[in-house]
Each structure stands twice: as C-alpha cells, then as structure tokens.
Protein backbone atom coordinates (compact mmCIF):
# COMPACT_ATOMS: atom_id res chain seq x y z
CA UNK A 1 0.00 0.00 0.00
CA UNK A 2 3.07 2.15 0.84
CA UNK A 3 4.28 1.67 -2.20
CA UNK A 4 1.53 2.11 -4.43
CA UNK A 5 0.65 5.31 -2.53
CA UNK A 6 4.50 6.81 -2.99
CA UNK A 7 3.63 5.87 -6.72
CA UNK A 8 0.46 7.90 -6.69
CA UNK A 9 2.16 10.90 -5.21
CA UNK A 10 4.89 10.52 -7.53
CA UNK A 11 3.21 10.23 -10.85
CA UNK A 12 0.93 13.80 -9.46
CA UNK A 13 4.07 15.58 -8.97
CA UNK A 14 5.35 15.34 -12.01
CA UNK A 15 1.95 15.84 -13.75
CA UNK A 16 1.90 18.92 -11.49
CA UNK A 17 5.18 19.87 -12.85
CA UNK A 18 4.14 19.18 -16.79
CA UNK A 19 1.32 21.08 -16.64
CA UNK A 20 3.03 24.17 -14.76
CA UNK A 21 5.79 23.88 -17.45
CA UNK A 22 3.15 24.37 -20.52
CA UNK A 23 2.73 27.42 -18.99
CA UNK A 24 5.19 30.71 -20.12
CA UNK A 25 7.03 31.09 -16.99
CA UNK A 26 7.94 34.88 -15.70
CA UNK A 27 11.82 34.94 -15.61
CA UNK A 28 13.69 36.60 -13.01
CA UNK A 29 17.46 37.37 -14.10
CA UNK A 30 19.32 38.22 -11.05
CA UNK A 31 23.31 39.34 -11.84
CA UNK A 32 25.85 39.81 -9.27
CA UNK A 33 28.87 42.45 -10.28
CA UNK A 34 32.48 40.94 -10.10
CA UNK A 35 31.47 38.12 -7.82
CA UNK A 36 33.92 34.94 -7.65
CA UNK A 37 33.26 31.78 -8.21
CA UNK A 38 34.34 30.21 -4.84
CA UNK A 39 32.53 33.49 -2.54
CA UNK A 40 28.84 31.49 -2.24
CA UNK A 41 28.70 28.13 0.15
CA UNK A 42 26.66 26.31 -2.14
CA UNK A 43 30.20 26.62 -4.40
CA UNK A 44 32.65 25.66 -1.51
CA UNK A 45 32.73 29.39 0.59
CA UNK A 46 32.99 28.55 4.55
CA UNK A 47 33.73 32.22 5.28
CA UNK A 48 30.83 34.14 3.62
CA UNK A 49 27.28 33.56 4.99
CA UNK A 50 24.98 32.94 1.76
CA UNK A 51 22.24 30.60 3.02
CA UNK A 52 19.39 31.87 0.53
CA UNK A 53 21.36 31.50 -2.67
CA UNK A 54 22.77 28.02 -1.20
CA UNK A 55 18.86 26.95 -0.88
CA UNK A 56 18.13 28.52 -4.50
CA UNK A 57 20.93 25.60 -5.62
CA UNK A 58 19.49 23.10 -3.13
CA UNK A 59 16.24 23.77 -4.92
CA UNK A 60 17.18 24.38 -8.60
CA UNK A 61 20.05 23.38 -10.90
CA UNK A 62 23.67 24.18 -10.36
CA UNK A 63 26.48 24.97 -13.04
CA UNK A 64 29.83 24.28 -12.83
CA UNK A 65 30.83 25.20 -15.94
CA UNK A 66 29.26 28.30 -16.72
CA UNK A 67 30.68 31.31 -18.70
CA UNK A 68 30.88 35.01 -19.35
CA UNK A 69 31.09 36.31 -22.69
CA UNK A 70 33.81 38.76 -21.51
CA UNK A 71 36.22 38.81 -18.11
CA UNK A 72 34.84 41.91 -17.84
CA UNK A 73 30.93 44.02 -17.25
CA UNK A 74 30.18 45.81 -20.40
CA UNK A 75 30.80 42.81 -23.34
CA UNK A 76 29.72 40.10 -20.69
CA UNK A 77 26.14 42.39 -20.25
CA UNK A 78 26.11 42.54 -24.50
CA UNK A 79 26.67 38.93 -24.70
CA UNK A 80 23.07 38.46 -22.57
CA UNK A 81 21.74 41.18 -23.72
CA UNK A 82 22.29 39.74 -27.81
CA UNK A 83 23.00 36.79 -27.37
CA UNK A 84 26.01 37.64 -29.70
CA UNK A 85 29.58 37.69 -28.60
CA UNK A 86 30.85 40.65 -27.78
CA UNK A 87 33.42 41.09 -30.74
CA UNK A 88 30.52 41.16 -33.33
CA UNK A 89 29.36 44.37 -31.88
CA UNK A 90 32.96 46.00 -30.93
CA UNK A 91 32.71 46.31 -27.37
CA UNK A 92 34.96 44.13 -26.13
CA UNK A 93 36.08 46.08 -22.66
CA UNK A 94 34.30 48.21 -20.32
CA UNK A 95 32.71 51.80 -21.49
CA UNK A 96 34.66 54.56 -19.10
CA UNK A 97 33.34 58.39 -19.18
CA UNK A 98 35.61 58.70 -22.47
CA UNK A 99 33.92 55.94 -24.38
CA UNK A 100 32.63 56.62 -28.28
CA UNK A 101 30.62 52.74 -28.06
CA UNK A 102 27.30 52.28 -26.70
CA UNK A 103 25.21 49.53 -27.54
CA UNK A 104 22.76 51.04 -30.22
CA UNK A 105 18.92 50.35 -30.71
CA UNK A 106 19.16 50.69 -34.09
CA UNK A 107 21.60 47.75 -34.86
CA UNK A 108 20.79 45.20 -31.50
CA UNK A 109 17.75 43.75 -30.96
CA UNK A 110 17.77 42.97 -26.77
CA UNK A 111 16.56 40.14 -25.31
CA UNK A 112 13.68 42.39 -22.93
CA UNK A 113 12.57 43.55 -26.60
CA UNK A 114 12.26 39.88 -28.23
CA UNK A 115 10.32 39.20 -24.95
CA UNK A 116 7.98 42.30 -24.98
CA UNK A 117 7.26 41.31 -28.15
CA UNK A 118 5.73 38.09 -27.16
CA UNK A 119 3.89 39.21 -24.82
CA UNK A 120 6.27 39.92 -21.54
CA UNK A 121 6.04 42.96 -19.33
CA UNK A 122 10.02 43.60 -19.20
CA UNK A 123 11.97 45.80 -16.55
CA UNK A 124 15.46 46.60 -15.44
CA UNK A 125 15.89 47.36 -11.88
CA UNK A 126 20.12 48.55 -11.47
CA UNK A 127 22.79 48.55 -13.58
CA UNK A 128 23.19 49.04 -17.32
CA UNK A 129 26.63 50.12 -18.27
CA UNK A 130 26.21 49.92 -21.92
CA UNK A 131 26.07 53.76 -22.70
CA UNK A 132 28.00 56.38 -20.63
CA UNK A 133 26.91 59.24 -22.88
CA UNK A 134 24.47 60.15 -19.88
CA UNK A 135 23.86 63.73 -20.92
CA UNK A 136 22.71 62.65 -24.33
CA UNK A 137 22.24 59.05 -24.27
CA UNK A 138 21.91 56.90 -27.22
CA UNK A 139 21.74 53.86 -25.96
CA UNK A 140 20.11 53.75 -22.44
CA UNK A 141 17.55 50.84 -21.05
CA UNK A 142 14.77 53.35 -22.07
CA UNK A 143 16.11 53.48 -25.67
CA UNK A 144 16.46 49.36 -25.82
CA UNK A 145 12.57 49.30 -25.23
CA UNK A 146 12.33 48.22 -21.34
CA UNK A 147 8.86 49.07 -20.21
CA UNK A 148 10.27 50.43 -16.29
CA UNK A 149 13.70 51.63 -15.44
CA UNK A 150 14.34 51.34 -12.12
CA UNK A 151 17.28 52.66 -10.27
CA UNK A 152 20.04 52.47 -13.04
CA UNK A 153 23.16 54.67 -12.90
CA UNK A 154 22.98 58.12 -14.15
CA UNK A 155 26.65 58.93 -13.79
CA UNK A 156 29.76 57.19 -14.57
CA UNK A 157 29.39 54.60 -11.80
CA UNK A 158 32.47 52.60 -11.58
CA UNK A 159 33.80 53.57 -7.76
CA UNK A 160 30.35 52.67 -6.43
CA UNK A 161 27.28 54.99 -4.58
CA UNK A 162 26.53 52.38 -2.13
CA UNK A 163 24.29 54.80 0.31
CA UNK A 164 21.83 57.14 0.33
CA UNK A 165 21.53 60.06 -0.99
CA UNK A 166 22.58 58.68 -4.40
CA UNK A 167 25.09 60.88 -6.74
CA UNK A 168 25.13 58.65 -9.78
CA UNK A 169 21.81 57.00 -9.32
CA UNK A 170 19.07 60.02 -9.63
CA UNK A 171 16.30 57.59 -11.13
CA UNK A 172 14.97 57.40 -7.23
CA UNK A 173 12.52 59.66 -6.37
CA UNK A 174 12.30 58.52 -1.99
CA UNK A 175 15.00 57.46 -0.51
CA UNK A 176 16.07 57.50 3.98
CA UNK A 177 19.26 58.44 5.07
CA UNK A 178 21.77 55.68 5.35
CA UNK A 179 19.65 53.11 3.23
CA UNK A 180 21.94 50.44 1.23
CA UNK A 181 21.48 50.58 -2.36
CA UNK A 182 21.30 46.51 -2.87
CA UNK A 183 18.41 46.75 -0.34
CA UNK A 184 16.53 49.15 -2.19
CA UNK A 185 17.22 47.53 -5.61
CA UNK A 186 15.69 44.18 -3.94
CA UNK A 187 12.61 46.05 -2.18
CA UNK A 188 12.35 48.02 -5.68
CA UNK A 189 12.46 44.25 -7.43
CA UNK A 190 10.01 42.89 -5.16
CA UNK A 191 7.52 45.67 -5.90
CA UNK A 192 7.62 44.80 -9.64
CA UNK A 193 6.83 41.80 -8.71
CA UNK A 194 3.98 42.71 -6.96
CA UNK A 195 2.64 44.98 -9.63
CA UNK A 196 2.83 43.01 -12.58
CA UNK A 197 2.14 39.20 -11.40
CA UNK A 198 -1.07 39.28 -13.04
CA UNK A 199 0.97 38.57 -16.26
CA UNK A 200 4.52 37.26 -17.89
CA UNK A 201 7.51 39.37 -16.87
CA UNK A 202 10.74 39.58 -17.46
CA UNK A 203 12.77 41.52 -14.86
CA UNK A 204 16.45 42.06 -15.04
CA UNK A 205 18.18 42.73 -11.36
CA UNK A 206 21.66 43.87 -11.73
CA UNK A 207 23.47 44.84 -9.38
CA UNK A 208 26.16 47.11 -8.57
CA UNK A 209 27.90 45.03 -5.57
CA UNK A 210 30.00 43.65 -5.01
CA UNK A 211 31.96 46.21 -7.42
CA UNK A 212 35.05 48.42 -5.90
CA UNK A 213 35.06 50.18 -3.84
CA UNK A 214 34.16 47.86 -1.26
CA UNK A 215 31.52 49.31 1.11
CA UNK A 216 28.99 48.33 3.13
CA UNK A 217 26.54 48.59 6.67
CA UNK A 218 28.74 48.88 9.54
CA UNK A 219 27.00 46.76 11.51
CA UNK A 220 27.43 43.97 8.90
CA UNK A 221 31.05 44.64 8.73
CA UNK A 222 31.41 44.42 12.26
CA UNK A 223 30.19 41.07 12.12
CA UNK A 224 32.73 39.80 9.58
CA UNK A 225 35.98 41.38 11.36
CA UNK A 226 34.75 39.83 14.52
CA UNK A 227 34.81 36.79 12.65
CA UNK A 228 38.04 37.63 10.72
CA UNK A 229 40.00 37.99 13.45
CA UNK A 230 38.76 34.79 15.54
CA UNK A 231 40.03 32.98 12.24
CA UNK A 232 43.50 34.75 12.13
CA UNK A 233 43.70 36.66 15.04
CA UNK A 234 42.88 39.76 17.09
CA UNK A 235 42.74 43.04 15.19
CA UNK A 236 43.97 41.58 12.08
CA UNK A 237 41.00 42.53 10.23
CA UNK A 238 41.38 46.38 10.96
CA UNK A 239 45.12 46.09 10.00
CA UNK A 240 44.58 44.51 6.69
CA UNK A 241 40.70 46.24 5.41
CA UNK A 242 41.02 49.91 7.09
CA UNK A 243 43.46 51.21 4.39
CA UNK A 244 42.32 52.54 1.04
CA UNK A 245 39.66 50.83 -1.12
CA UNK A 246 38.64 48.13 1.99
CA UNK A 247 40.57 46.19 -0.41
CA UNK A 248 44.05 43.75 0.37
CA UNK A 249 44.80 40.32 -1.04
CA UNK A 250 43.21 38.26 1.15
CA UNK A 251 40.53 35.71 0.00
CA UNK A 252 38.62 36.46 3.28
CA UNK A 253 37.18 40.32 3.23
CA UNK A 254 34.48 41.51 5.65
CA UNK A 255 33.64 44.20 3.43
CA UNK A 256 33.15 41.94 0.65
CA UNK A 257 31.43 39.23 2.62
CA UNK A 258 28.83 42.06 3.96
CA UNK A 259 28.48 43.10 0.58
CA UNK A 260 27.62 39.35 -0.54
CA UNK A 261 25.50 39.06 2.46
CA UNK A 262 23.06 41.98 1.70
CA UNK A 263 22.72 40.41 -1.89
CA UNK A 264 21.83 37.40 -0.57
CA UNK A 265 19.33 38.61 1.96
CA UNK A 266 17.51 40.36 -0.88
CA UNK A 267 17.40 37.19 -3.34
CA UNK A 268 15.69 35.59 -0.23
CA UNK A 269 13.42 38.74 -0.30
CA UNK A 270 12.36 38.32 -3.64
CA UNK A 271 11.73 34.41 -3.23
CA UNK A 272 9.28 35.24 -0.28
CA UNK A 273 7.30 37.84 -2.49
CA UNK A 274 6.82 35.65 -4.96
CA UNK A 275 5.36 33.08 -2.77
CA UNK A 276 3.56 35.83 -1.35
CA UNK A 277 2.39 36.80 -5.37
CA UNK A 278 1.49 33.00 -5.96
CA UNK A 279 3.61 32.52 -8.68
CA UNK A 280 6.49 30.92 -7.29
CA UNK A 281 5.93 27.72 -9.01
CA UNK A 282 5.83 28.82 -12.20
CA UNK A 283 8.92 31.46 -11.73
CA UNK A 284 12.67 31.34 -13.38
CA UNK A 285 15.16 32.80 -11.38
CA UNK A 286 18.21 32.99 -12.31
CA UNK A 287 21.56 34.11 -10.47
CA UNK A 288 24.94 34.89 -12.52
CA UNK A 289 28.04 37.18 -12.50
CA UNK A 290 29.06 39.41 -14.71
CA UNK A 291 32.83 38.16 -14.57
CA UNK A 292 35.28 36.87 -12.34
CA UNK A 293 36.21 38.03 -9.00
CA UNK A 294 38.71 40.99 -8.91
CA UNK A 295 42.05 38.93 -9.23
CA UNK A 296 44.01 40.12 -6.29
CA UNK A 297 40.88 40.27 -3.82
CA UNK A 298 38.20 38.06 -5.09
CA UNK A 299 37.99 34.23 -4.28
CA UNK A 300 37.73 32.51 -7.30
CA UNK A 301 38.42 29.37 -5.54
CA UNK A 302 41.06 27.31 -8.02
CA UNK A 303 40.33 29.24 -11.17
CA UNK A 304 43.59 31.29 -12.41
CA UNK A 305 43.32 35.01 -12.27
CA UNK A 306 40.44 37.05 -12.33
CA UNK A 307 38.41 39.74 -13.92
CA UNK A 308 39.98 41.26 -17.09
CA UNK A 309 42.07 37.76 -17.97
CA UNK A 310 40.67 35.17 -20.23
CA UNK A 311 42.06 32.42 -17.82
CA UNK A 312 39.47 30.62 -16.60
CA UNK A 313 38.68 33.10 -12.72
CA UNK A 314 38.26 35.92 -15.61
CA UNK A 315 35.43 34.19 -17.24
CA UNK A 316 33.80 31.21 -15.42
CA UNK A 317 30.65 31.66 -13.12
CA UNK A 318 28.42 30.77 -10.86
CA UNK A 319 24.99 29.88 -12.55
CA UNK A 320 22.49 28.92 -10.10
CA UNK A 321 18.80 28.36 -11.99
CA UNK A 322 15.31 27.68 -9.96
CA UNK A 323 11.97 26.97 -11.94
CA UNK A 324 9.85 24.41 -9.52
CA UNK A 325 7.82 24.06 -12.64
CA UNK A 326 10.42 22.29 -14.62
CA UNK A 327 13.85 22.37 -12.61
CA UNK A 328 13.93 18.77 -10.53
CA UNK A 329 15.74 20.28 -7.01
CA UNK A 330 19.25 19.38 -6.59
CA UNK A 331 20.23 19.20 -10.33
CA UNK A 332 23.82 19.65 -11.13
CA UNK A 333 24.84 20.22 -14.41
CA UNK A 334 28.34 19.74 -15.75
CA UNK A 335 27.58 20.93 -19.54
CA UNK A 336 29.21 23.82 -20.34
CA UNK A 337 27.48 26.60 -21.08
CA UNK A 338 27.81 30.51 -22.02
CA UNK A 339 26.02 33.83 -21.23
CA UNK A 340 24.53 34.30 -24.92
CA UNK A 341 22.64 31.24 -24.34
CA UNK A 342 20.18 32.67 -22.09
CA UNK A 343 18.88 34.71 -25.30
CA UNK A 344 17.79 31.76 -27.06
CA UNK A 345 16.56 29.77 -24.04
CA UNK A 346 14.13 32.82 -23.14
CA UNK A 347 12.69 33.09 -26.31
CA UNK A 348 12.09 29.35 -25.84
CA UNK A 349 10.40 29.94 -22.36
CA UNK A 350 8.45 32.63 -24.46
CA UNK A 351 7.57 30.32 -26.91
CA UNK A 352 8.57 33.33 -29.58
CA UNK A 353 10.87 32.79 -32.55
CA UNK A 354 14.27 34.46 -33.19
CA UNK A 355 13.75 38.10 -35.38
CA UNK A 356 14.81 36.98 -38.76
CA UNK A 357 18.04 38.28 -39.71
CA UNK A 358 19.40 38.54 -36.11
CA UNK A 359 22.28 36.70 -35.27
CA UNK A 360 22.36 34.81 -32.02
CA UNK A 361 25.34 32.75 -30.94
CA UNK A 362 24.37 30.54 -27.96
CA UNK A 363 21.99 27.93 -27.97
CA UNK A 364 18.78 27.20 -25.72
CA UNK A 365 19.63 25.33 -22.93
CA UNK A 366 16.07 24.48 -21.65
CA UNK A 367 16.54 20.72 -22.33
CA UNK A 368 19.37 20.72 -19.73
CA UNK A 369 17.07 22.74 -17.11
CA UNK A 370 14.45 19.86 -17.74
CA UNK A 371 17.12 17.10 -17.03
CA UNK A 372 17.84 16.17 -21.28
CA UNK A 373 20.94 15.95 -22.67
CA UNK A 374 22.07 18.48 -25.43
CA UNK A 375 24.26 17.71 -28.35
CA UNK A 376 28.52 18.25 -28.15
CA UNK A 377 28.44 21.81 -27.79
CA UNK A 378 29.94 23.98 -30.10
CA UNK A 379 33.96 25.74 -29.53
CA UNK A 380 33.45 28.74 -27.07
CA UNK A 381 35.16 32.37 -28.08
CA UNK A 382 36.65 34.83 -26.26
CA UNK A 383 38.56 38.21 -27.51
CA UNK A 384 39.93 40.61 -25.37
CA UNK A 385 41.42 43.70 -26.72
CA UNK A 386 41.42 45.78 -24.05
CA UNK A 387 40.61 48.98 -26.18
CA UNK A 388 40.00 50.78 -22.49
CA UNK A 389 41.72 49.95 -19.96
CA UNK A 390 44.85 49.37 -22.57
CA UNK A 391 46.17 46.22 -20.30
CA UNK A 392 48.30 45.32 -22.96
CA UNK A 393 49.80 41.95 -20.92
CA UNK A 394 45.95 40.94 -20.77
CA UNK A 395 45.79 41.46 -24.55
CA UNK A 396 44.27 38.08 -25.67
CA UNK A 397 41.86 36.07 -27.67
CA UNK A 398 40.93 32.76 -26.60
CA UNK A 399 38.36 29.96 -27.69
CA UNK A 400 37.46 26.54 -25.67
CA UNK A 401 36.63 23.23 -27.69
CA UNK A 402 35.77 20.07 -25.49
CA UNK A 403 38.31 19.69 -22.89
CA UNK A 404 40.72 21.81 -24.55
CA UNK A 405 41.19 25.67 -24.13
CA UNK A 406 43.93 27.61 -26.27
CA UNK A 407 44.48 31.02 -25.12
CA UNK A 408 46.45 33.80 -27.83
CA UNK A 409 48.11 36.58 -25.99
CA UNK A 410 48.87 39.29 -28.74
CA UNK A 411 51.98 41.12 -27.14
CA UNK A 412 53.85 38.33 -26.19
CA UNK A 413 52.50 36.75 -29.77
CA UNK A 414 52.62 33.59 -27.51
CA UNK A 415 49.87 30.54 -27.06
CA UNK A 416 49.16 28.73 -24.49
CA UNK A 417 46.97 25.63 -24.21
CA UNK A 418 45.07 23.85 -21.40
CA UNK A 419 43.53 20.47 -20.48
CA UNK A 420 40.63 21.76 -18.71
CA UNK A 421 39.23 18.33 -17.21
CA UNK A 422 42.64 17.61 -15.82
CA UNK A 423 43.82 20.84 -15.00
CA UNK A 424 41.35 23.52 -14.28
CA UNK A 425 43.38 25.82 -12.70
CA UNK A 426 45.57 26.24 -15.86
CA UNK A 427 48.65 25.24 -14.56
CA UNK A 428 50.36 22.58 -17.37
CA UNK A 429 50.52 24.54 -20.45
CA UNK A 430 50.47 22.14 -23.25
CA UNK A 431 51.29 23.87 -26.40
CA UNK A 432 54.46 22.90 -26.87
CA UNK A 433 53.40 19.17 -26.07
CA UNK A 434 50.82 18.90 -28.47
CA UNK A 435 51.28 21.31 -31.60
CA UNK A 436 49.04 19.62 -33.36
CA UNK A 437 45.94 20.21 -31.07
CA UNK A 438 47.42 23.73 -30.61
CA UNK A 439 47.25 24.45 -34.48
CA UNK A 440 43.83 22.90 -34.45
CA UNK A 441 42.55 25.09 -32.34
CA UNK A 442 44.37 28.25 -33.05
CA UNK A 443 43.15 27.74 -36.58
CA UNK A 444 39.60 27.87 -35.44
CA UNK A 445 39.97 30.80 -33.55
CA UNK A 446 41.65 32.25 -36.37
CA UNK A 447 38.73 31.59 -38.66
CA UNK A 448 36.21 32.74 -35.77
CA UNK A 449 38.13 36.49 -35.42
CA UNK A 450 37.81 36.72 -39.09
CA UNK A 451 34.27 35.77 -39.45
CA UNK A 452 33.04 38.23 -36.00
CA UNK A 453 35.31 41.13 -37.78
CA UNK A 454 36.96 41.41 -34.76
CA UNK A 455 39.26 44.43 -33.93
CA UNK A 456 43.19 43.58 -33.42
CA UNK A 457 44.43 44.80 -30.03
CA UNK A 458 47.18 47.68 -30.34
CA UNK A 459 49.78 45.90 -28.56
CA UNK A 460 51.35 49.62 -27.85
CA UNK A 461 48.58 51.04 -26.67
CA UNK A 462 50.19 51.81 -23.44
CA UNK A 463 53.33 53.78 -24.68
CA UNK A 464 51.33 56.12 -26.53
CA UNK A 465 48.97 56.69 -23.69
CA UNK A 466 51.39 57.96 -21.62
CA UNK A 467 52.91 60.15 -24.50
C-alpha cells in the first residue's frame, strides 16, 4: 500500500510539474557584479554567509561550468543582452566616461525587446553600463525598449554609490538616510513583482555590488571582522581592510562578505514575495556574475586570475537556476554553457521565434534545465582587446573546444593551451606538447576572429597613452 501510494504521489508531482511547465514562466534574471566563483557556500565558501542562494541551488540546478562572454561588465552584459559575442558588436572592454561605443537600438535587438514582443512585461531594476553618454544618451535601457527603469546609474558609476543620498543614481525619487542601495534595488524588485504578477515578466536585477570600492553597513562589517580575526587573530581585520579601497589580497574580506550578504538577503526577499504573489511555481530565477572576481581580492576558488584575464577566474561563473515548474531540485549540471545562451533559451520559455536576420550565438539550454541531454556543444570564443583599460599583458583572444582551451596573448604573440578536465586551474601549459591540437585550435579561432570582424588589439597602446 506504501508503495503504491508513494507511486500515486509521484506520478501527481510530475503531472503537477508538466502542466506548470506548458505554462510561459515569468523569468527573473538576477546578476551579481564581479562576484567569484568560490565566494557562495553552495560553491565551496565557509567564510561568507549565503544561506538563501545556497537553498536557491538546493532547490534548482547548479552549473559548474558556466561562462561570461567577456572577463569583464560591459561585453559580458552585450553577450546576454544579444546573445552575440561581444566582438561582433565592438565592445569588447568596459565603457569609461571617455567611451565613443554604446550599444545602439538601431543595430541590437535585446533580449527584454524579443520578450515584450511576445507578450512579456520587461523591466530593469540597477545597472546598465552599456552607454555612458548620460547627458545625451543613445543607448540607455529606455532606448532598448524596457517598459520600467528602475534605479540604473545616471553617472559614470564605476567607484560605487553604495548609500543614500545617491550621486550617480538620480532615477529614485524617496529614498532614507543611510539606506543600502542593494536593499533598495531588492525592495524596488520585489515591488515589480507585486505589480505586474497578473501577467509574464521579465525583470532584469543587476546589481552594482559587489563592485570596488568595497563598502557596506557597519553593523554587517562588524560582524565579519569579529569573525576575521577569531580565524586569524585579534585586530587583524582592521590592519589589513582599514586602508584605502577596503581592499588587500586576502581571499577572506568583511567588506566583501557584507556586501555578498546583503545580496543574498535580498534574493531571499524576492523568493518570499513571490510566494507571497502566488507565482512561485511557475517562476525562473536565475543568479549569474558578470565576470570573475577581482584577481588580487576576489575568491575565485582554483580558477587562475580574475576579472579582465581570459584564464578561466576571468570568465567562469556561478549559474544557479530555480523553476519548480520544470527544474527537478538538486540538479547539477556539468555541460558547459555561455552567457549568450540565455537569449535563445528565453525566447524558448516565451515560446517566440528568433527576429529573422538577427544573429544569435548561444543555444537554448532548456533541455538541460528539464534534465535532457544536449548535443557536443559547439567551440566557445573569447577576444579581449582591451581597447579601455589598454592592459596590454591581458591582450588576448581565446576559444574553448571540449576539454581543450587555447588562449592567444597578442603582445607576447605567444599561445598557451590547457587540459581543462585535468587541469582547471591552468597550470600545465600544453602547447608545446601537443602542436598539433594547438594548431587545431588556433586555426579555429583564427577563422572565428575573421568571421566576427573582430578588432586587433594595439599591442602599444600603453606607450602612446602615456605620451
């Protein structure tokens, strides 16, 4: 009888979760701002306290192998914005106050527009970054057709404006003294929610943390030196985080940990009000990075380097994905997968085609979410210029195929190659070892750069910016 009744309950669970999945499900994209891939428990953290976004993996589907389009914010936010890489569009590193590139309406059809198009009530709630022209924008969220624009930056933002009164956010009209701007962008996000769960949404979270400069409540930074210095000793924490920045290379940072806490608190937020809505079921949220974890301070656990390098801490992320509906709890998912396939997948979800003539570059990967297997996935690229920032060591295009990852550094013209299954932390270069697979792949990148049109990095970049 036991047995037959487990049966029972069985079989109407997963009708439950058919039917909910025939339905189009709201999706919730929820993107963290230079967060490492070893800072969240649920990936390994025992020093940061993230106990909502380790229950959103409990309940969902966890990556492992999950990618940026860029190591750094403004191409990775194009590449899931387009679905394109980056180096179709030419903007391959972040836009600074001096940029002439913005992403432009005219010539990129976003993802909130394919979605508003079938139907979806779409909104931003934080950061955009793809147009720094703020006096005369050409390119804002308003311009790329989201129906509410909530709290995104109205100055150059790139040193943070953590606390009320905002200077570079002006887009909120209340505000109390001393309020954290990751709490209001999750109070802001909840009220969406509230507003518009009569119908299918799309709402797009970004936020600004855990960006430098490191800041956050005092109270919550308290917390983390105490427990900084009970780890390595008393008043360690105030000699190491009290200097300029909060910042010092150390994997364990109260002010980063705070930061990561207040982010978490406010995806647990969000998951109560849409229980609270009713429509938690039949939900898609999704958490992500932009890129890596700033090299020098962020933990990106055994990954080499960090933000603004195309080894593997520049580009690989945490992808945590929870849809009751169709996502069995407890999945983990090994596939590899990259930030322009969310395009495709959503339009999936939408149950929309692709706008003829527009290019997109990932694939959907909504048969993985519903426990399938997808074919061999196609060679991932990477180029990195660095036509801003003008790193010219960090110069470098790169491109993944199976196992194997080839990485071109243009002023050193040298290559390097990697065994990824073996050696994830990029330790054993291989090129020399294994010319063949080296040309292989190089050619294919080769071929790839030709066909995107991408730009060739000026390798002295550097001496004539300081002439």
């Amino acid at each position: 009888m036991k047995k037959i009744r487990l049966f029972v309950l069985t079989a109407a669970s997963l009708w439950s979760m058919t039917v909910a999945a025939q339905q189009r499900p709201n999706i919730i994209f929820i993107m963290a701002d230079d967060l490492g891939s070893a800072e969240l428990g649920c990936y390994g953290n025992t020093f940061n306290e993230t106990p909502h976004l380790d229950q959103l993996a409990r309940e969902g589907a966890q990556f492992t192998q999950a990618y940026s389009a860029a190591p750094i914010c403004s191409p990775s936010r194009v590449g899931i914005m387009t679905g394109q890489y980056p180096a179709r569009i030419r903007i391959t590193d972040f836009l600074d106050n001096n940029a002439d590139r913005y992403l432009d309406p005219a010539h990129s059809y976003t993802v909130n527009r394919a979605l508003a198009a079938a139907g979806y009530h779409t909104g931003i709630v934080g950061k955009w970054h793809l147009d720094t022209k703020f006096d005369a924008p050409k390119g804002n969220p308003r311009q790329h057709g989201f129906d509410e624009v909530i709290g995104s930056e109205t100055k150059y933002i790139a040193d943070g404006d953590y606390f009320y009164p905002y200077d570079k956010i002006n887009t909120f009209t209340t505000g109390k003294e001393g309020e954290y701007l990751t709490d209001r962008q999750c109070s802001e996000a909840s009220d969406f929610i509230m507003r518009n769960r009569q119908s299918p949404f799309f709402l797009y979270l970004t936020f600004y943390s855990v960006h430098t400069r490191l800041d956050a409540p005092v109270a919550l930074v308290k917390k983390y030196k105490a427990k900084f210095d009970a780890k390595y000793g008393a008043g360690k924490a105030d000699a190491l985080f009290e200097g300029t920045r909060h910042e010092a290379d150390h994997l364990d940072n109260p002010y980063l940990a705070a930061m990561i806490e207040r982010i978490d608190a406010g995806v647990g937020t969000i998951m109560e009000t849409l229980k609270k809505a009713g429509i938690d079921r039949n939900t898609l949220v999704i958490f992500f990075s932009d890129n890596g974890g700033v090299w020098h301070l962020g933990n990106n656990g055994i990954l080499r380097a960090g933000k603004s390098w195309l080894y593997e801490g520049g580009v690989r992320e945490n992808l945590l994905m929870r849809w009751p509906a169709a996502i069995r709890p407890g999945t983990d998912i090994d596939t590899r997968v990259m930030a322009t396939d969310f395009y495709p997948t959503f339009l999936e979800l939408a149950r929309t085609k692709n706008r003829k003539g527009n290019i997109l570059d990932g694939k959907s990967i909504l048969p993985l979410m519903r426990g399938q297997k997808m074919e061999a996935r196609e060679p991932f690229f990477w180029h990195y210029p660095s036509e801003t920032g003008k790193w010219v060591n960090r110069m470098c295009s790169a491109v993944r195929d199976g196992d194997y990852k080839l990485l071109y550094f243009y002023k050193a013209q040298r290559t390097e190659l990697y065994d990824l299954k073996n050696d994830p932390s990029e330790q054993s270069d291989l090129a020399d070892r294994m010319p063949a697979k080296r040309g292989e792949l190089k050619k294919k990148l080769d071929q790839w750069l030709k066909a995107v049109h991408a730009e060739t990095p000026d390798v002295n970049a550097r001496k004539k910016k300081k002439k």
